[in-house]
PDB file of N, CA and C in Angstrom:
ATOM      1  N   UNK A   1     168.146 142.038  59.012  1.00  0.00           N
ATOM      2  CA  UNK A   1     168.323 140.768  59.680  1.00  0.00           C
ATOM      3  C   UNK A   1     166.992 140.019  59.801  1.00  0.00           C
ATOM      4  N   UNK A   2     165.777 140.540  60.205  1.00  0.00           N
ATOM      5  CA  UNK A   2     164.424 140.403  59.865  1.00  0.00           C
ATOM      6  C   UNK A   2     164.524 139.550  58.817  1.00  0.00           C
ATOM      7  N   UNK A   3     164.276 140.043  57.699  1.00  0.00           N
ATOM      8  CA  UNK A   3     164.269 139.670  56.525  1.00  0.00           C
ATOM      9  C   UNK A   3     164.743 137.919  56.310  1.00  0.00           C
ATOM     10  N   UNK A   4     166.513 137.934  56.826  1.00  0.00           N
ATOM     11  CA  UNK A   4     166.926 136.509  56.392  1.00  0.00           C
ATOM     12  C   UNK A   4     166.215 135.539  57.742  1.00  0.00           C
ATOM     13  N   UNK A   5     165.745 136.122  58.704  1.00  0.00           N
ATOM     14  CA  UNK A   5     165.227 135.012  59.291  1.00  0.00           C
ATOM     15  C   UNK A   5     163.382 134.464  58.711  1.00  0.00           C
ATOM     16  N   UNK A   6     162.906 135.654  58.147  1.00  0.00           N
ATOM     17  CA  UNK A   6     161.654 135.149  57.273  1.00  0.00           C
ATOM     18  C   UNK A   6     162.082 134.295  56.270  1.00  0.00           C
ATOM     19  N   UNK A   7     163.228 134.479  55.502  1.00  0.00           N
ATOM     20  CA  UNK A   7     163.621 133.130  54.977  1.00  0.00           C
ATOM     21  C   UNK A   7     163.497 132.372  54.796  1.00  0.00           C
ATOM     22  N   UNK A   8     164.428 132.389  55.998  1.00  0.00           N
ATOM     23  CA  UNK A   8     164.963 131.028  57.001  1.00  0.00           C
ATOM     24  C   UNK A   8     163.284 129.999  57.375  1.00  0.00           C
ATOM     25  N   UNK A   9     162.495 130.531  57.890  1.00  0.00           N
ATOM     26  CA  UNK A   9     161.392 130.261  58.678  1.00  0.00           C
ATOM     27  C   UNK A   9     160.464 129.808  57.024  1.00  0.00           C
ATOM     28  N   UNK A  10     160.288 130.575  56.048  1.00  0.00           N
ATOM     29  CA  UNK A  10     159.799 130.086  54.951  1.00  0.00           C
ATOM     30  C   UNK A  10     160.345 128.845  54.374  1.00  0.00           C
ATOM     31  N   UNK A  11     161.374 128.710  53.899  1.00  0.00           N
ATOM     32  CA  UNK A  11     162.283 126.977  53.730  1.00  0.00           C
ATOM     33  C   UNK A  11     161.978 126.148  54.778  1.00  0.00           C
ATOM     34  N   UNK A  12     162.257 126.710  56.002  1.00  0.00           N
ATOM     35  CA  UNK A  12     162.321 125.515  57.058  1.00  0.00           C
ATOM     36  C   UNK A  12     160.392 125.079  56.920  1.00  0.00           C
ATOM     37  N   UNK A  13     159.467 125.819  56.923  1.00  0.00           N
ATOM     38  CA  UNK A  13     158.193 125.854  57.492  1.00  0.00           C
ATOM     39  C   UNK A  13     157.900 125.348  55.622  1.00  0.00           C
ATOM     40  N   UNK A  14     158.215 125.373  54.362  1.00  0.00           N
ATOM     41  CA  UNK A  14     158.262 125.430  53.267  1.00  0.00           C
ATOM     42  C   UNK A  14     158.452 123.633  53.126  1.00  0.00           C
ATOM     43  N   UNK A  15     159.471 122.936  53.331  1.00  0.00           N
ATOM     44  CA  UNK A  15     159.788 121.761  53.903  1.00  0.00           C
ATOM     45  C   UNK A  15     159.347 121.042  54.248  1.00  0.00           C
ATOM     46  N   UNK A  16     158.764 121.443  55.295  1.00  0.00           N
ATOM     47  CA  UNK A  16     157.616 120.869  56.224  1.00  0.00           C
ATOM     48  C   UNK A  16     156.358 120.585  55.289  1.00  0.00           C
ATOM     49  N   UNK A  17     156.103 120.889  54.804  1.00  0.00           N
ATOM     50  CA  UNK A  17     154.963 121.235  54.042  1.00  0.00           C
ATOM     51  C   UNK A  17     155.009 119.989  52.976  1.00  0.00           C
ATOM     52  N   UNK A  18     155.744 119.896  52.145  1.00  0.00           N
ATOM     53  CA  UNK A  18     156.351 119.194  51.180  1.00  0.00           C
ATOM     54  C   UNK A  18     156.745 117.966  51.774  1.00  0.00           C
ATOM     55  N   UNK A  19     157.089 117.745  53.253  1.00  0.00           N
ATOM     56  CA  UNK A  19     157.539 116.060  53.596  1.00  0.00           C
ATOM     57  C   UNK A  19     156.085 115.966  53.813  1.00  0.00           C
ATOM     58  N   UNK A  20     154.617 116.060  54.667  1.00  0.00           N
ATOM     59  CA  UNK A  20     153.631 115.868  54.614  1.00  0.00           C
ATOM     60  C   UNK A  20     153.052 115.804  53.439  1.00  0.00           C
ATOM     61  N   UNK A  21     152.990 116.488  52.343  1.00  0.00           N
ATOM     62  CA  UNK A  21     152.074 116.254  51.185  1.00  0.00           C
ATOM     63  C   UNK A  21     153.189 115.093  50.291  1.00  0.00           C
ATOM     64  N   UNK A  22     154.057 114.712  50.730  1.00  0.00           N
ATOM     65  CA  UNK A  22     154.944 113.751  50.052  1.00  0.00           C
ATOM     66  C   UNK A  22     154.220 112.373  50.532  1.00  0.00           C
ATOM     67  N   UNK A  23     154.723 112.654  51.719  1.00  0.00           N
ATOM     68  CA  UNK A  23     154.285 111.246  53.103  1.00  0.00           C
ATOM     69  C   UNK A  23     152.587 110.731  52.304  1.00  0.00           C
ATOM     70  N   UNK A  24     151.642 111.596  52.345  1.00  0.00           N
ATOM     71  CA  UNK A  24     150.331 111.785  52.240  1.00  0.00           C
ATOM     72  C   UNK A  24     149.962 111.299  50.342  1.00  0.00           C
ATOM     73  N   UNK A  25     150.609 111.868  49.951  1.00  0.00           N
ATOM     74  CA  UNK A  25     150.517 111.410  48.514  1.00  0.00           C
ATOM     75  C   UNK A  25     150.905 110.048  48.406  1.00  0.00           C
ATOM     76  N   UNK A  26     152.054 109.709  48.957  1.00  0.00           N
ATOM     77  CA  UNK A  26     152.289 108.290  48.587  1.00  0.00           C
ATOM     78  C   UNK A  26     151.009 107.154  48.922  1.00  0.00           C
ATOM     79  N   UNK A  27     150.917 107.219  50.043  1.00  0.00           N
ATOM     80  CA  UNK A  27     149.283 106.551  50.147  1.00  0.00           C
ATOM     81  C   UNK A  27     148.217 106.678  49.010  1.00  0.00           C
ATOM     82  N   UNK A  28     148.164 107.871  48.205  1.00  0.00           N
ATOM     83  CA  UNK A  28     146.855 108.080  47.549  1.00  0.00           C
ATOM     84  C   UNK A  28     146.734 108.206  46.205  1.00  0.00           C
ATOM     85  N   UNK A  29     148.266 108.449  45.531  1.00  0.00           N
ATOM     86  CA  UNK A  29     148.698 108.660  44.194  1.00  0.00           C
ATOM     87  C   UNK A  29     149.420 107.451  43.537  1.00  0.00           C
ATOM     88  N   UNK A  30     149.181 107.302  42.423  1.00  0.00           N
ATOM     89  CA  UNK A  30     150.232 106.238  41.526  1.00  0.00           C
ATOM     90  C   UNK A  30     151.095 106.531  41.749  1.00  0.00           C
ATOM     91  N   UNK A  31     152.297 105.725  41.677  1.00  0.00           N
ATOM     92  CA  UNK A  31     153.799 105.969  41.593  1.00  0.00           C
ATOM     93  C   UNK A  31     154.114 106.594  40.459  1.00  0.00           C
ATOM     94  N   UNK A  32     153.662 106.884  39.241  1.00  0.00           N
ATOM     95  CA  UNK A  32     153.873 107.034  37.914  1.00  0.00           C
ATOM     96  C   UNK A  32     152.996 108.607  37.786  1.00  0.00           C
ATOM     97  N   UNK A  33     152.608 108.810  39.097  1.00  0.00           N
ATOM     98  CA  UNK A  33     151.311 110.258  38.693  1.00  0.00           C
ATOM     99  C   UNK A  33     152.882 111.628  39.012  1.00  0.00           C
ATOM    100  N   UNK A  34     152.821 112.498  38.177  1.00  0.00           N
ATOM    101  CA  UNK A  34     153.449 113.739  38.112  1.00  0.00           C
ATOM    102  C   UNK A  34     153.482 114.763  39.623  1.00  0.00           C
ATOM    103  N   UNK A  35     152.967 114.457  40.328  1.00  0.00           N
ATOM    104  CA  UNK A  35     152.941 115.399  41.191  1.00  0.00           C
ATOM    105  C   UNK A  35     153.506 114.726  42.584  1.00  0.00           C
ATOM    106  N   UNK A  36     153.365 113.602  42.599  1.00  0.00           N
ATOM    107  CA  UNK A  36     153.872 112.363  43.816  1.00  0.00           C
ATOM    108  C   UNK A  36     155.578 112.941  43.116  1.00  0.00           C
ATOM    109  N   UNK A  37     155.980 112.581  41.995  1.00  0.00           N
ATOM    110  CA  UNK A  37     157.025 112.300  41.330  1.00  0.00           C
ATOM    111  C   UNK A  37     157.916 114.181  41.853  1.00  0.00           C
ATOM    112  N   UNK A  38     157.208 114.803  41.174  1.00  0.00           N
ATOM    113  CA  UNK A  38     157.780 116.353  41.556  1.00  0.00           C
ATOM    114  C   UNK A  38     157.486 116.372  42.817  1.00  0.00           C
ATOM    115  N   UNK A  39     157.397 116.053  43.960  1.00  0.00           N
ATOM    116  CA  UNK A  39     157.537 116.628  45.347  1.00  0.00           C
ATOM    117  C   UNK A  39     158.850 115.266  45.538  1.00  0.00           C
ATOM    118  N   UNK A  40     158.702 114.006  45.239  1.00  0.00           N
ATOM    119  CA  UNK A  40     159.984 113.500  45.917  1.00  0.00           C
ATOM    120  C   UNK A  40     161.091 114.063  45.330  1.00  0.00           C
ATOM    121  N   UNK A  41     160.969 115.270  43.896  1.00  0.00           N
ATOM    122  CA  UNK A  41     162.547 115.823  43.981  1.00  0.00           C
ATOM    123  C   UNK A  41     162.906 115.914  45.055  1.00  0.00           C
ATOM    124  N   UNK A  42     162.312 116.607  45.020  1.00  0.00           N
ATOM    125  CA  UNK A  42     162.332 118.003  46.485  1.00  0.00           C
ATOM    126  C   UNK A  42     162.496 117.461  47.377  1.00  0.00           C
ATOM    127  N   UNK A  43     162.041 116.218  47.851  1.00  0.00           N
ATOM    128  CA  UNK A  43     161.601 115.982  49.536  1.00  0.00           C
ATOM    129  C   UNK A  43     163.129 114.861  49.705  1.00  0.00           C
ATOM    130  N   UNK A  44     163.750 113.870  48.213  1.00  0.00           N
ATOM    131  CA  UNK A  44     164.046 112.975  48.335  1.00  0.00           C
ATOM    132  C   UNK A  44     165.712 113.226  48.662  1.00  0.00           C
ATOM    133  N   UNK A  45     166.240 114.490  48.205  1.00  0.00           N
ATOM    134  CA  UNK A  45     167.549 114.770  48.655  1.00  0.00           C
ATOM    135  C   UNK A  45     167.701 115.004  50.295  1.00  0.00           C
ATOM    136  N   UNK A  46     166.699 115.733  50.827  1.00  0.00           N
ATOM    137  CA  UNK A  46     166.943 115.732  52.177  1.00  0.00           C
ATOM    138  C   UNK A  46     166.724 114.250  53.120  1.00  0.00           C
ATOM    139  N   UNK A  47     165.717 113.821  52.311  1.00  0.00           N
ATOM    140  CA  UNK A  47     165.598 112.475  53.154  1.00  0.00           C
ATOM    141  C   UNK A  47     166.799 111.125  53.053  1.00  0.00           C
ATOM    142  N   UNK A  48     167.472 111.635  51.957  1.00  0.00           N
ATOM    143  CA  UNK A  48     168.520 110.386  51.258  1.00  0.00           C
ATOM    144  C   UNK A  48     169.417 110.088  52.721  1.00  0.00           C
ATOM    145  N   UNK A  49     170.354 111.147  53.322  1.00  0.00           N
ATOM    146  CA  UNK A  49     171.128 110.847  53.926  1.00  0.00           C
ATOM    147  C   UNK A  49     170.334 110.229  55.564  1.00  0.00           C
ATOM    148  N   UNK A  50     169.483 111.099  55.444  1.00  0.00           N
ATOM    149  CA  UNK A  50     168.678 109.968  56.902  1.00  0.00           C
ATOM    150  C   UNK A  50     167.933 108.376  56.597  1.00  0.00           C
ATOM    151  N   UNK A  51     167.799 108.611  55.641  1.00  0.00           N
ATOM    152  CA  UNK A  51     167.513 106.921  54.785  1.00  0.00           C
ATOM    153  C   UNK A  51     168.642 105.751  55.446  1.00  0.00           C
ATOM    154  N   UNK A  52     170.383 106.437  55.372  1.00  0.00           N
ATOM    155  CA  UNK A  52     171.027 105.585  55.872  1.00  0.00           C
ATOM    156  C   UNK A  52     171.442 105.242  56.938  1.00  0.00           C
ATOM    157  N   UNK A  53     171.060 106.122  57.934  1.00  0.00           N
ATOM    158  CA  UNK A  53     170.981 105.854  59.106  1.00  0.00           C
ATOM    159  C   UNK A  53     169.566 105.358  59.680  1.00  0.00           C
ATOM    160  N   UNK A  54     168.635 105.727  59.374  1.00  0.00           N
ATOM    161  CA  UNK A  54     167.399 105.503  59.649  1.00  0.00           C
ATOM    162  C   UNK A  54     166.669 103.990  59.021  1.00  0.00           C
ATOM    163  N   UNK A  55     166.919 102.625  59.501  1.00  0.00           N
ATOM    164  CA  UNK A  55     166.267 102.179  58.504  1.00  0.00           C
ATOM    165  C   UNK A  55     164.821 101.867  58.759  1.00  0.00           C
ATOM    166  N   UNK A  56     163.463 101.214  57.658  1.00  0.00           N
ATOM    167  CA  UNK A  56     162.569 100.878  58.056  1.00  0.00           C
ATOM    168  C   UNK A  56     162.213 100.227  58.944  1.00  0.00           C
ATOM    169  N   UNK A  57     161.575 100.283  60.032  1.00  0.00           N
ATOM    170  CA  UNK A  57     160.810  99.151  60.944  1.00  0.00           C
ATOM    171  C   UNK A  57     159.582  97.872  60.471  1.00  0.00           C
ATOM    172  N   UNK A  58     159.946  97.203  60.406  1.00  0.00           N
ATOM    173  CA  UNK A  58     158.571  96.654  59.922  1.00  0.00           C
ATOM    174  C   UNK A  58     158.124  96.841  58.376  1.00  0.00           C
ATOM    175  N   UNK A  59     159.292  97.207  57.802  1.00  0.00           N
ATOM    176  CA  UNK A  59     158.308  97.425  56.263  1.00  0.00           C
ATOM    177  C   UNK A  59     158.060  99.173  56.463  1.00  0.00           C
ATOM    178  N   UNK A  60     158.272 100.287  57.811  1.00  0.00           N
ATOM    179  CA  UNK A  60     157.609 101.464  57.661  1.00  0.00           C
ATOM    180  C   UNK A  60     159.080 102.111  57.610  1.00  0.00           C
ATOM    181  N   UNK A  61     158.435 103.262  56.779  1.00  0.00           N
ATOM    182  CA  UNK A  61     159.295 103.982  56.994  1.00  0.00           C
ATOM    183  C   UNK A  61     159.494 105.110  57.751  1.00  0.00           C
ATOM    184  N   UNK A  62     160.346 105.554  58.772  1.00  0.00           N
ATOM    185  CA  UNK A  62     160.094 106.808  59.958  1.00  0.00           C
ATOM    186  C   UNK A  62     160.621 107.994  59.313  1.00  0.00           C
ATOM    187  N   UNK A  63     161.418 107.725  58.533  1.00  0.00           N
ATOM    188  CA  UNK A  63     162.550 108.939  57.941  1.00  0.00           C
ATOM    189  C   UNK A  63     161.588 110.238  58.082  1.00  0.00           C
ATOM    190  N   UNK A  64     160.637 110.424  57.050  1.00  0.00           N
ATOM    191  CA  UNK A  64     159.696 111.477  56.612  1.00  0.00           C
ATOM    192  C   UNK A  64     159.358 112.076  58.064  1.00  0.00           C
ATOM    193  N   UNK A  65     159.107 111.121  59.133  1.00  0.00           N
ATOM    194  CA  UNK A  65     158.430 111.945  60.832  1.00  0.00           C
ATOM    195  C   UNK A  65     159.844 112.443  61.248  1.00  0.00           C
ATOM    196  N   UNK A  66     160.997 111.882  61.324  1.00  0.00           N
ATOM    197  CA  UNK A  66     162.471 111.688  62.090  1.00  0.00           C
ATOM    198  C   UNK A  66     162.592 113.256  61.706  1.00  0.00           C
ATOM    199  N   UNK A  67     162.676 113.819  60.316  1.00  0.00           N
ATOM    200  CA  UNK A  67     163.039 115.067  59.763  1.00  0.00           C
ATOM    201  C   UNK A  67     162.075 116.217  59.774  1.00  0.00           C
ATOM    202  N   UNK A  68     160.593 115.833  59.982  1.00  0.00           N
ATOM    203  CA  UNK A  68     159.907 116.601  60.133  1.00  0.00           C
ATOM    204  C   UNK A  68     160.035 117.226  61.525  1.00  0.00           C
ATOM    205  N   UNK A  69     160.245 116.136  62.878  1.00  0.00           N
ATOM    206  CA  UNK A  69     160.715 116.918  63.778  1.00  0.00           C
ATOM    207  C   UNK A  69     161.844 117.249  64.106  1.00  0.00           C
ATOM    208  N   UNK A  70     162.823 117.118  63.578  1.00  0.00           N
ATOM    209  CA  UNK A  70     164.162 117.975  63.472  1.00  0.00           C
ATOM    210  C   UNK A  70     163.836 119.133  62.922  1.00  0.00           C
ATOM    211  N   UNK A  71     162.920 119.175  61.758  1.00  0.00           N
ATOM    212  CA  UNK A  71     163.460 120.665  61.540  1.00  0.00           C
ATOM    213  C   UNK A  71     161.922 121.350  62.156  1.00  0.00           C
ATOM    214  N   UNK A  72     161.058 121.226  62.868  1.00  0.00           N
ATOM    215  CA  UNK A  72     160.451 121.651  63.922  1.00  0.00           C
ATOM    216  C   UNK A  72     161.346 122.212  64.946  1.00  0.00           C
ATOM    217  N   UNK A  73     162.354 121.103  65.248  1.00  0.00           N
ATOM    218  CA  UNK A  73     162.691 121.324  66.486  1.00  0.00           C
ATOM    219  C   UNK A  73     164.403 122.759  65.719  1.00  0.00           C
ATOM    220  N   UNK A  74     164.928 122.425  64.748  1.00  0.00           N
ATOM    221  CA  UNK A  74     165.629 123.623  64.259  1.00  0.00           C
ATOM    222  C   UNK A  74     165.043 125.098  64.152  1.00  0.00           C
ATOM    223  N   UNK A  75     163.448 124.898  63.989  1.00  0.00           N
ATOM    224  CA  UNK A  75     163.000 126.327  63.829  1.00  0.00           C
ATOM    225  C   UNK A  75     162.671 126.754  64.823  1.00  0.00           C
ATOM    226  N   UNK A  76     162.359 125.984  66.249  1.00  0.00           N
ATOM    227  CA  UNK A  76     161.882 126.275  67.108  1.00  0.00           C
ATOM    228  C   UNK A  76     163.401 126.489  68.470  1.00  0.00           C
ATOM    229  N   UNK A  77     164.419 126.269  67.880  1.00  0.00           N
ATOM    230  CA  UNK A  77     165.644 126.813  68.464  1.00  0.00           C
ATOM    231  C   UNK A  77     166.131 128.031  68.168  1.00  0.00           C
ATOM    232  N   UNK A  78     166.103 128.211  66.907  1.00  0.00           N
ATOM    233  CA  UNK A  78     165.912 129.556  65.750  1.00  0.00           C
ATOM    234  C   UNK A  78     165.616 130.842  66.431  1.00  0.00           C
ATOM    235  N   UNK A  79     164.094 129.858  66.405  1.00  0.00           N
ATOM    236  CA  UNK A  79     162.850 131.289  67.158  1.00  0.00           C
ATOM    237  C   UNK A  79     163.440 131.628  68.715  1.00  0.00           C
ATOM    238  N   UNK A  80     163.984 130.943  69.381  1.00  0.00           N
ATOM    239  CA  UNK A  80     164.284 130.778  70.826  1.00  0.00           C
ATOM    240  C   UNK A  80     165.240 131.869  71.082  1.00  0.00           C
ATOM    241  N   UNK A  81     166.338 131.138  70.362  1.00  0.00           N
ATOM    242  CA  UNK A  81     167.713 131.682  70.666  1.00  0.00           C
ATOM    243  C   UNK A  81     168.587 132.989  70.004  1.00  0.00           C
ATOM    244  N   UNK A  82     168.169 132.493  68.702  1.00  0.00           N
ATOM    245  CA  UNK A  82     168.655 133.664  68.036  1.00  0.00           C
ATOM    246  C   UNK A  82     168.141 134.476  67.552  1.00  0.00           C
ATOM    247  N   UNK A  83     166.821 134.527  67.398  1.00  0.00           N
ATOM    248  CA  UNK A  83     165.679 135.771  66.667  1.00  0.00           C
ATOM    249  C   UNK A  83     165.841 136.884  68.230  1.00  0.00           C
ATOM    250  N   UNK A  84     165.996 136.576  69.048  1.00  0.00           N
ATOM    251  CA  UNK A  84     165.710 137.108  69.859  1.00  0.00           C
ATOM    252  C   UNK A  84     166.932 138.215  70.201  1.00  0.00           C
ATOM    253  N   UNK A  85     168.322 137.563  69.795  1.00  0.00           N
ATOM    254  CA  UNK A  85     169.511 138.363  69.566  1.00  0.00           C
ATOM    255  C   UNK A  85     169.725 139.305  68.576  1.00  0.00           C
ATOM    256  N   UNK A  86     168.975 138.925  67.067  1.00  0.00           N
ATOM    257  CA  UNK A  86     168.790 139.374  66.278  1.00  0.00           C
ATOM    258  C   UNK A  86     168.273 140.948  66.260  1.00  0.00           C
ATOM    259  N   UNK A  87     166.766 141.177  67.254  1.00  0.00           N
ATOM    260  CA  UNK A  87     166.093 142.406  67.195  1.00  0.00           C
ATOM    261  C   UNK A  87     166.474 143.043  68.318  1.00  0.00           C
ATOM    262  N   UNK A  88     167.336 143.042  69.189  1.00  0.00           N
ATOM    263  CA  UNK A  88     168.488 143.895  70.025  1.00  0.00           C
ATOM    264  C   UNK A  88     169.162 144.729  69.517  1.00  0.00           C
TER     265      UNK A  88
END
């Protein structure tokens, strides 16, 4: 049980990782550079459906912070509630 919650905690904490160097690249990389391009695979399916609820303010976009602390706040319910049932 260990095991699937290191997982769990690797994707979720894995994620995280990837909306920041996404967020962060866009500022500093061409739109056309390979590595901006391969992280919005990744980053752009999870962000799609909060895209439509979420829209820009001002020209900004929040989506990338909105999901970063959701799934902060998913791993940190995780760690709370159920890891703790888990090693019982």
């Amino acid at each position: 049980m260990g095991f699937l919650f290191n997982v769990i905690f690797f994707l979720l904490q894995g994620m995280q990782i990837f909306l920041v160097l996404g967020t962060l690249l866009l500022l500093i990389l061409p739109a056309d550079n390979a590595l901006r391009i391969g992280i919005a695979r990744i980053i752009d399916p999870v962000l799609r459906p909060f895209r439509k609820v979420i829209k820009p303010v001002a020209g900004i976009d929040f989506t990338p912070l909105i999901v970063y602390l959701i799934l902060m706040g998913v791993e940190s319910l995780i760690r709370r509630f159920l890891l703790p049932l888990a090693i019982r």
